[in-house]
N, C-alpha and C. Protein backbone atom coordinates (compact mmCIF):
# COMPACT_ATOMS: atom_id res chain seq x y z
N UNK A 1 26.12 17.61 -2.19
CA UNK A 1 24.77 17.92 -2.66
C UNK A 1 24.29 19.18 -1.95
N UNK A 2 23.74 20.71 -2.94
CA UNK A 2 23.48 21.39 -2.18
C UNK A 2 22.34 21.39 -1.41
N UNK A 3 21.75 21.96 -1.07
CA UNK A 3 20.61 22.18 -0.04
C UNK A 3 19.13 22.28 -0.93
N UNK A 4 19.16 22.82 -2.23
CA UNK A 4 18.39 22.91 -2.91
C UNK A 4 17.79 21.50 -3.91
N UNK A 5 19.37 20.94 -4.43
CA UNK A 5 18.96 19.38 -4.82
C UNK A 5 18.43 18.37 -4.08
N UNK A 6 18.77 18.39 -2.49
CA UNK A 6 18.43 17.34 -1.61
C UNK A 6 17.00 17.81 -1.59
N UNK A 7 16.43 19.08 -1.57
CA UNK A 7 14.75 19.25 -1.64
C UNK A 7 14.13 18.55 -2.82
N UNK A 8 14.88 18.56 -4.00
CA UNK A 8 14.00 18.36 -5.52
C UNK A 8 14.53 16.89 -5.68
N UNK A 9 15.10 15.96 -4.37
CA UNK A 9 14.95 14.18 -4.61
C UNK A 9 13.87 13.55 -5.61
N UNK A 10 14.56 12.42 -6.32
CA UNK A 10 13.42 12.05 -6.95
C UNK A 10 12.47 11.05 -5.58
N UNK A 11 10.89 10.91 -5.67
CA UNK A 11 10.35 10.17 -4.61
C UNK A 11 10.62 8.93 -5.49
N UNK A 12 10.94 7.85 -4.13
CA UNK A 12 11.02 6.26 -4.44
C UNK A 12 9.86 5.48 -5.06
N UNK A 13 10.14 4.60 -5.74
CA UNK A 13 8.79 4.39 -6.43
C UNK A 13 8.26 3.55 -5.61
N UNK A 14 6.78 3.54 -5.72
CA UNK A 14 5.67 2.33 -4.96
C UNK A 14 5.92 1.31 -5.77
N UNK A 15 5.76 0.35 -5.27
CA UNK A 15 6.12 -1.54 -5.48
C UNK A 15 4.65 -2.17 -5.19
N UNK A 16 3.73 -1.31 -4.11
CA UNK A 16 2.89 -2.17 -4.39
C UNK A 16 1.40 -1.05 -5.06
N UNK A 17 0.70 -1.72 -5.82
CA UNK A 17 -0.39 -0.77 -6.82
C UNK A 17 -1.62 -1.53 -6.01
N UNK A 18 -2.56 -0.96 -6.38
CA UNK A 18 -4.31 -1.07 -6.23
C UNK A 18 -4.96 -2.57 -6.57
N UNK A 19 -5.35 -3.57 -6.12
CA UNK A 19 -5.31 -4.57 -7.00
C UNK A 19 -4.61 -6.02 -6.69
N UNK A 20 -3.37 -5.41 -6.16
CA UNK A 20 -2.21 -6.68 -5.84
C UNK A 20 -2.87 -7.47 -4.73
N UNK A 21 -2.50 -8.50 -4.29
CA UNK A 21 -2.08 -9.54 -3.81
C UNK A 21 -1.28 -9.01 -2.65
N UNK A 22 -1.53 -9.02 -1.46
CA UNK A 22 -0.31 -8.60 -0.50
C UNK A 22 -0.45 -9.39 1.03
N UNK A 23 0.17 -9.55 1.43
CA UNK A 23 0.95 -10.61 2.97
C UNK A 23 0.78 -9.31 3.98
N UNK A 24 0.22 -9.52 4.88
CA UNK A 24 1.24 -8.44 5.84
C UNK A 24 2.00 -9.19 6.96
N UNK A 25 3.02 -8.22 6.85
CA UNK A 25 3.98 -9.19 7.71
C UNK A 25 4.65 -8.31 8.90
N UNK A 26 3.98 -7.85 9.66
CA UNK A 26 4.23 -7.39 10.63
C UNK A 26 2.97 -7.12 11.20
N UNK A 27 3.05 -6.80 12.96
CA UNK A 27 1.68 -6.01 13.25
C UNK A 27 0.31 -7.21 13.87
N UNK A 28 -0.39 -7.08 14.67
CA UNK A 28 -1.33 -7.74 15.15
C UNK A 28 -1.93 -9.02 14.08
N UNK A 29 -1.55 -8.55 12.64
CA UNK A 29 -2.89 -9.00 11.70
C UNK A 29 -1.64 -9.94 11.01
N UNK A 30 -0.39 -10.34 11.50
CA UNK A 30 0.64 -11.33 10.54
C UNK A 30 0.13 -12.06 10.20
N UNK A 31 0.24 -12.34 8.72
CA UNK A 31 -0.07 -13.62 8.32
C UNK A 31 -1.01 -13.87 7.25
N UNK A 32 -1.79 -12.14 7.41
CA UNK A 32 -3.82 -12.32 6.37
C UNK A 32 -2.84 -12.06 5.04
N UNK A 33 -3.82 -12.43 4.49
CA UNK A 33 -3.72 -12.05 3.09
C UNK A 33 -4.91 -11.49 2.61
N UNK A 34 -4.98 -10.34 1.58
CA UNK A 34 -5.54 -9.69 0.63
C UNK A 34 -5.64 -8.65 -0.02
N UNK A 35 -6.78 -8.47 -1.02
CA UNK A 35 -6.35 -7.59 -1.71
C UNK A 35 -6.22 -5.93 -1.95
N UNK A 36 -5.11 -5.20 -2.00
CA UNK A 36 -5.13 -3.53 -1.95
C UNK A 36 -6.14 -2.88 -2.68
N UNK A 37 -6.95 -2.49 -1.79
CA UNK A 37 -8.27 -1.66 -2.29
C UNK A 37 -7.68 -0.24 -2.37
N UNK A 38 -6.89 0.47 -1.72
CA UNK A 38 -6.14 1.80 -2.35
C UNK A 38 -5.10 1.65 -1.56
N UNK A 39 -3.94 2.92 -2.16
CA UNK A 39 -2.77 3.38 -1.81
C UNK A 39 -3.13 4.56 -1.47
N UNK A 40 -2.61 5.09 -0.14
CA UNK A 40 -2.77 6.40 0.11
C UNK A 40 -1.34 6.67 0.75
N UNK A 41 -1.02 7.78 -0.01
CA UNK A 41 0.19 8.67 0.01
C UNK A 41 -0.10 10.44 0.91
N UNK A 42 0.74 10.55 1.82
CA UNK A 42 0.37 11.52 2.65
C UNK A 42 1.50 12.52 2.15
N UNK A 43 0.93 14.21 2.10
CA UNK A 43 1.94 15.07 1.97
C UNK A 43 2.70 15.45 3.33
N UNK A 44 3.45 16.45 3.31
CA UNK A 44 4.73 17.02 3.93
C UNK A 44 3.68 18.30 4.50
N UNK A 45 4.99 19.01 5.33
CA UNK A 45 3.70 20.32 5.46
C UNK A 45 4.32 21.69 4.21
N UNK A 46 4.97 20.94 3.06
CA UNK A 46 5.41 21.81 2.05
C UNK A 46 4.74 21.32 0.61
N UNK A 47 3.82 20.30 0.92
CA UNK A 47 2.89 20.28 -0.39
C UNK A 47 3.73 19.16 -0.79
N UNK A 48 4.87 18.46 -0.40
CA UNK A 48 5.37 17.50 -1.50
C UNK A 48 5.25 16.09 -0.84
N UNK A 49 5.09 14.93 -1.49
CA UNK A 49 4.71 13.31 -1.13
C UNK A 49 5.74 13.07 -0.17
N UNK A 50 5.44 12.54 0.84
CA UNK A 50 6.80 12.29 2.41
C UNK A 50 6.84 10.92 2.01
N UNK A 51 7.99 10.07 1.42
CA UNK A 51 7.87 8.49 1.60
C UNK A 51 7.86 7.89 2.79
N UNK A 52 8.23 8.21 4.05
CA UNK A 52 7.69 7.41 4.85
C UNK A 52 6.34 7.75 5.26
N UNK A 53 5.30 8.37 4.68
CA UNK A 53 3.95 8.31 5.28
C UNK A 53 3.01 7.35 3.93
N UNK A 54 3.51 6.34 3.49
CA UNK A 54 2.36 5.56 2.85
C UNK A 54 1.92 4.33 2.97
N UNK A 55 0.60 4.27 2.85
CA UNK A 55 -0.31 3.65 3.68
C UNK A 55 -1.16 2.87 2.68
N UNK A 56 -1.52 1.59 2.95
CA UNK A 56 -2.45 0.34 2.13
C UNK A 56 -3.90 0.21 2.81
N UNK A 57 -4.74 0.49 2.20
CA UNK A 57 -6.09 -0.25 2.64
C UNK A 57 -6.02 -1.91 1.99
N UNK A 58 -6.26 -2.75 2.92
CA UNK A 58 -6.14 -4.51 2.50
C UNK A 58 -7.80 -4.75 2.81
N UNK A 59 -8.00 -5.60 2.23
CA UNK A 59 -9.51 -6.11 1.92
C UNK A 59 -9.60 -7.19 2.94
N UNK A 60 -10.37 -6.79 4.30
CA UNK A 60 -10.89 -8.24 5.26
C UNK A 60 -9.16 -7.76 6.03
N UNK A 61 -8.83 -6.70 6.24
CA UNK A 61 -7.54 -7.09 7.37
C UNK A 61 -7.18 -6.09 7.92
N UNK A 62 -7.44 -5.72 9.06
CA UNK A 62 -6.90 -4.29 10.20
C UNK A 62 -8.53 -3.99 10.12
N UNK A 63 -9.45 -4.60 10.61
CA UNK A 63 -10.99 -3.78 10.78
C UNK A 63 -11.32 -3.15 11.64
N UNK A 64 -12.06 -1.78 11.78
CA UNK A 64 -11.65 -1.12 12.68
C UNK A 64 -13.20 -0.80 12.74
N UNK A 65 -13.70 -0.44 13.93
CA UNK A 65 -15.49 0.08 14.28
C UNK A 65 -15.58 1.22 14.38
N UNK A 66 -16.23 2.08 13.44
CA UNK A 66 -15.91 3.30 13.26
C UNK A 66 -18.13 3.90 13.83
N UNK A 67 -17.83 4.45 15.24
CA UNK A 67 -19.44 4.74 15.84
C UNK A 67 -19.88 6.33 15.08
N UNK A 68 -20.94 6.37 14.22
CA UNK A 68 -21.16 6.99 13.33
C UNK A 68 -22.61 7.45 13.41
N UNK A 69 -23.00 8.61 13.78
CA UNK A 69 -24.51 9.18 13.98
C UNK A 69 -24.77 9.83 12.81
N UNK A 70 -26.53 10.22 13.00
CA UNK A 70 -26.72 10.49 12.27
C UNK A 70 -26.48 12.01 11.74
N UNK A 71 -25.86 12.53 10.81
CA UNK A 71 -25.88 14.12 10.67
C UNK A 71 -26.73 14.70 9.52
N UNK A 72 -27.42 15.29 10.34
CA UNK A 72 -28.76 16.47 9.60
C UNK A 72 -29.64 15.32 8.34
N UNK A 73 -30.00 15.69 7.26
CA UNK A 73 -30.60 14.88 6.38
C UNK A 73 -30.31 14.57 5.11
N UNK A 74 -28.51 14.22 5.56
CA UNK A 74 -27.93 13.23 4.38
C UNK A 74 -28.12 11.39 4.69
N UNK A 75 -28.66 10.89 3.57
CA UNK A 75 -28.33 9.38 3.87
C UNK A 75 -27.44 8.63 4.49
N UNK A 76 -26.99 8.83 5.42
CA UNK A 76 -25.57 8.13 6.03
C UNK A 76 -25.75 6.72 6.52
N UNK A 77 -24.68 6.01 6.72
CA UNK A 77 -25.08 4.69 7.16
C UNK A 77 -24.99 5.24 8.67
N UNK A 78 -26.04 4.56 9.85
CA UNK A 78 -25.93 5.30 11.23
C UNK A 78 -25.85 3.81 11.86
N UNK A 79 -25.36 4.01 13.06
CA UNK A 79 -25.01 3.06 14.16
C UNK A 79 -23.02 2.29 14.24
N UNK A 80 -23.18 1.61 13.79
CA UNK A 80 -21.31 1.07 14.60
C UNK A 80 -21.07 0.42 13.03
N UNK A 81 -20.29 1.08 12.36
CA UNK A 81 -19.99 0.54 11.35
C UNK A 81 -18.11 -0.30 11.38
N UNK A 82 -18.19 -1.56 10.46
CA UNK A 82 -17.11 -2.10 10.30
C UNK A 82 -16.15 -1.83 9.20
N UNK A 83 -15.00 -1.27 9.12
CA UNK A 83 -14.53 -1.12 7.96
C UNK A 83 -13.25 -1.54 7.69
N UNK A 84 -11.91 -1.53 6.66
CA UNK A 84 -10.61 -1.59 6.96
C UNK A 84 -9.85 -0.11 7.05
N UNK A 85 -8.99 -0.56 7.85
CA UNK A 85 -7.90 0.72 8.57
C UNK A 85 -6.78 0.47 7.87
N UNK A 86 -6.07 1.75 7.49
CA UNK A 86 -4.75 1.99 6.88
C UNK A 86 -3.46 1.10 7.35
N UNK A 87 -2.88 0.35 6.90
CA UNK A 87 -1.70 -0.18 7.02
C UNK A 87 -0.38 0.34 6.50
N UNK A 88 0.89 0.39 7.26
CA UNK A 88 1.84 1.12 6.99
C UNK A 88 2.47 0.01 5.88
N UNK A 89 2.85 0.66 4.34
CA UNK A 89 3.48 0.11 3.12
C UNK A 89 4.54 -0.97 3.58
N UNK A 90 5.15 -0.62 4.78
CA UNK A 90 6.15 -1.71 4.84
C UNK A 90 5.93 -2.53 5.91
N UNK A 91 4.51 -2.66 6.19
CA UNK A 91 4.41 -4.45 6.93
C UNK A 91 3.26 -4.58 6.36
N UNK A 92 3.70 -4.80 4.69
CA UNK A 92 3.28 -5.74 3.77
C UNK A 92 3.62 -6.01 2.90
N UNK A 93 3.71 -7.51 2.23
CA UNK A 93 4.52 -7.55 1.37
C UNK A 93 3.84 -8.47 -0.04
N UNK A 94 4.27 -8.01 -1.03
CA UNK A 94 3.75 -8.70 -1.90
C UNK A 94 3.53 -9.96 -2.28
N UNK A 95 2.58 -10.84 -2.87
CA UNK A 95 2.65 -11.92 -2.64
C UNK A 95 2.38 -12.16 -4.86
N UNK A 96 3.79 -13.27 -4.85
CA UNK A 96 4.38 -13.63 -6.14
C UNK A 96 3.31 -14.28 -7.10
N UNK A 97 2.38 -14.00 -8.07
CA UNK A 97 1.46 -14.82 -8.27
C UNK A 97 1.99 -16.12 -9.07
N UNK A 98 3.08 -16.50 -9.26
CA UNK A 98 2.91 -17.94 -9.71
C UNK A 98 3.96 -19.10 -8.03
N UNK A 99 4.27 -18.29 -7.54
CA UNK A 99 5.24 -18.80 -6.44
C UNK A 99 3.76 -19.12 -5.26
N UNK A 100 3.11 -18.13 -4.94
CA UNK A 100 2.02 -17.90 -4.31
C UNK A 100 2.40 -17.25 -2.77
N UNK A 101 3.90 -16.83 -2.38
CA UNK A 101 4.72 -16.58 -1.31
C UNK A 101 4.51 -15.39 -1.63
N UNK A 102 5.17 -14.42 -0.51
CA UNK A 102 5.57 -13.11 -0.43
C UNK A 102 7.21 -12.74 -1.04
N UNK A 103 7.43 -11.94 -1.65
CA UNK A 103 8.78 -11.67 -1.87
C UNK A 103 8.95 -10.55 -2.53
N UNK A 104 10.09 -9.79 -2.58
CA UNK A 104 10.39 -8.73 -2.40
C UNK A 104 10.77 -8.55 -4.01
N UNK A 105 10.11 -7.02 -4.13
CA UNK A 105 9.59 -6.67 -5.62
C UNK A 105 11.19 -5.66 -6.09
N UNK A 106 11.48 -6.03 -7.47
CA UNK A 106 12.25 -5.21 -8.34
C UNK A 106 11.77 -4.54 -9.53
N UNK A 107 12.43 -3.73 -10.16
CA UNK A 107 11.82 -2.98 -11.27
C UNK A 107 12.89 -3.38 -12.04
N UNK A 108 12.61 -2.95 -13.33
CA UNK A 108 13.31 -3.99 -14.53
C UNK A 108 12.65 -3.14 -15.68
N UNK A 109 13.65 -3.08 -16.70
CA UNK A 109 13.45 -2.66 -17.64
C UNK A 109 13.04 -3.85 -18.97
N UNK A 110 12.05 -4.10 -19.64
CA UNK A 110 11.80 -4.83 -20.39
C UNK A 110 11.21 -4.45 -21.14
N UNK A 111 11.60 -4.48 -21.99
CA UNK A 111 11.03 -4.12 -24.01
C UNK A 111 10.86 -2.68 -23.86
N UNK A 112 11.19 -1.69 -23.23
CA UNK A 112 11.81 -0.84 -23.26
C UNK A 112 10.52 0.13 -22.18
N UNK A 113 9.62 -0.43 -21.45
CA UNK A 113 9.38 -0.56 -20.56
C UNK A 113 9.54 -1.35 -18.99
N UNK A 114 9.18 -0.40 -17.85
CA UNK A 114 9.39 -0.97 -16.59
C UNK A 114 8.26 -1.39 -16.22
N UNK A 115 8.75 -3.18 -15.43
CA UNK A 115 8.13 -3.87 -15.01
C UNK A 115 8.56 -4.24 -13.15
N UNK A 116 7.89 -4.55 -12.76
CA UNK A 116 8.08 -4.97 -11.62
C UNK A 116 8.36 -6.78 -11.38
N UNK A 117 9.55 -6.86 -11.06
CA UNK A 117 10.10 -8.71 -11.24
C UNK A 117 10.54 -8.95 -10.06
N UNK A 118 9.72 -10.42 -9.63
CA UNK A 118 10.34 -10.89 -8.35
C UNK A 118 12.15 -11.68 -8.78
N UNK A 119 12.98 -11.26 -8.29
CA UNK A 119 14.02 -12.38 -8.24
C UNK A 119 14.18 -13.10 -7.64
N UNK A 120 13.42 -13.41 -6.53
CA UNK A 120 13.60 -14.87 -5.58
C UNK A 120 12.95 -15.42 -6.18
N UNK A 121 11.71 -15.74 -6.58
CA UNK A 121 11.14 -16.38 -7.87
C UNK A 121 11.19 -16.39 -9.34
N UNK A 122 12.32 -15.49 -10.21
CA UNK A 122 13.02 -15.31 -11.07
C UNK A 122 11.71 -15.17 -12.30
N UNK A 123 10.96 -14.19 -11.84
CA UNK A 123 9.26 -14.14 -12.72
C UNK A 123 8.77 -12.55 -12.30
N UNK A 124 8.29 -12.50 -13.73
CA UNK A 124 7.59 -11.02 -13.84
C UNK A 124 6.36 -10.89 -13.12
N UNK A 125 6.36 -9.54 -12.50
CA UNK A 125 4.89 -9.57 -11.56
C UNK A 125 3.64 -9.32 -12.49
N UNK A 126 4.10 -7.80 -13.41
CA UNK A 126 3.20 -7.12 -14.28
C UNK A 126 3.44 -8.08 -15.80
């Protein structure tokens, strides 16, 4: 592979979307469950998506106190605010909605679209 193809890789696809159901399973917070309020994907310092920099906001899990004054005379919320902190994509894992476990997501071609299918629970996610 020359030097030029290994730059133009296709990026790996995300498994988990906005919305889902997710476990985290690694990290101070093992064990919470809830739901992905965003995906945030970080660039390179060449403008292109780095897969190991992506990151889950989870709903109620990694809360972090963010001390926040007031600046000039925009409405801001002021004093010690609570919020959730970024979690790294891979200490969390999806959780199967008819199994109700965590397990590890595949893509699948069906009706001539791709779906995302657990096979340890042998059931479509989407």
């Amino acid at each position: 592979m020359s030097k030029k193809q290994s730059l133009q890789k296709r990026q790996p696809k995300i498994k988990i979307k906005k919305g889902d159901l997710v476990e985290v399973i690694a990290g101070n917070h093992k064990g919470e469950r809830g739901e992905v309020k965003s995906v945030i994907r970080k660039k390179d310092k060449f403008g292109r998506y780095d897969p190991n920099r992506v990151y889950v906001i989870v709903a109620g899990v990694n809360l972090v106190k963010k001390h926040q004054r007031r600046t000039g005379d925009v409405r801001t919320q002021v004093g010690i605010i609570e919020r959730e902190g970024p979690i790294h994509i891979s200490n969390v894992m999806l959780v199967a909605p008819g199994a109700g476990r965590p397990t590890r997501v595949q893509i699948r071609e069906e009706g001539g679209e791709k779906v995302r299918y657990s096979a340890q629970y042998d059931e479509f996610i989407d």
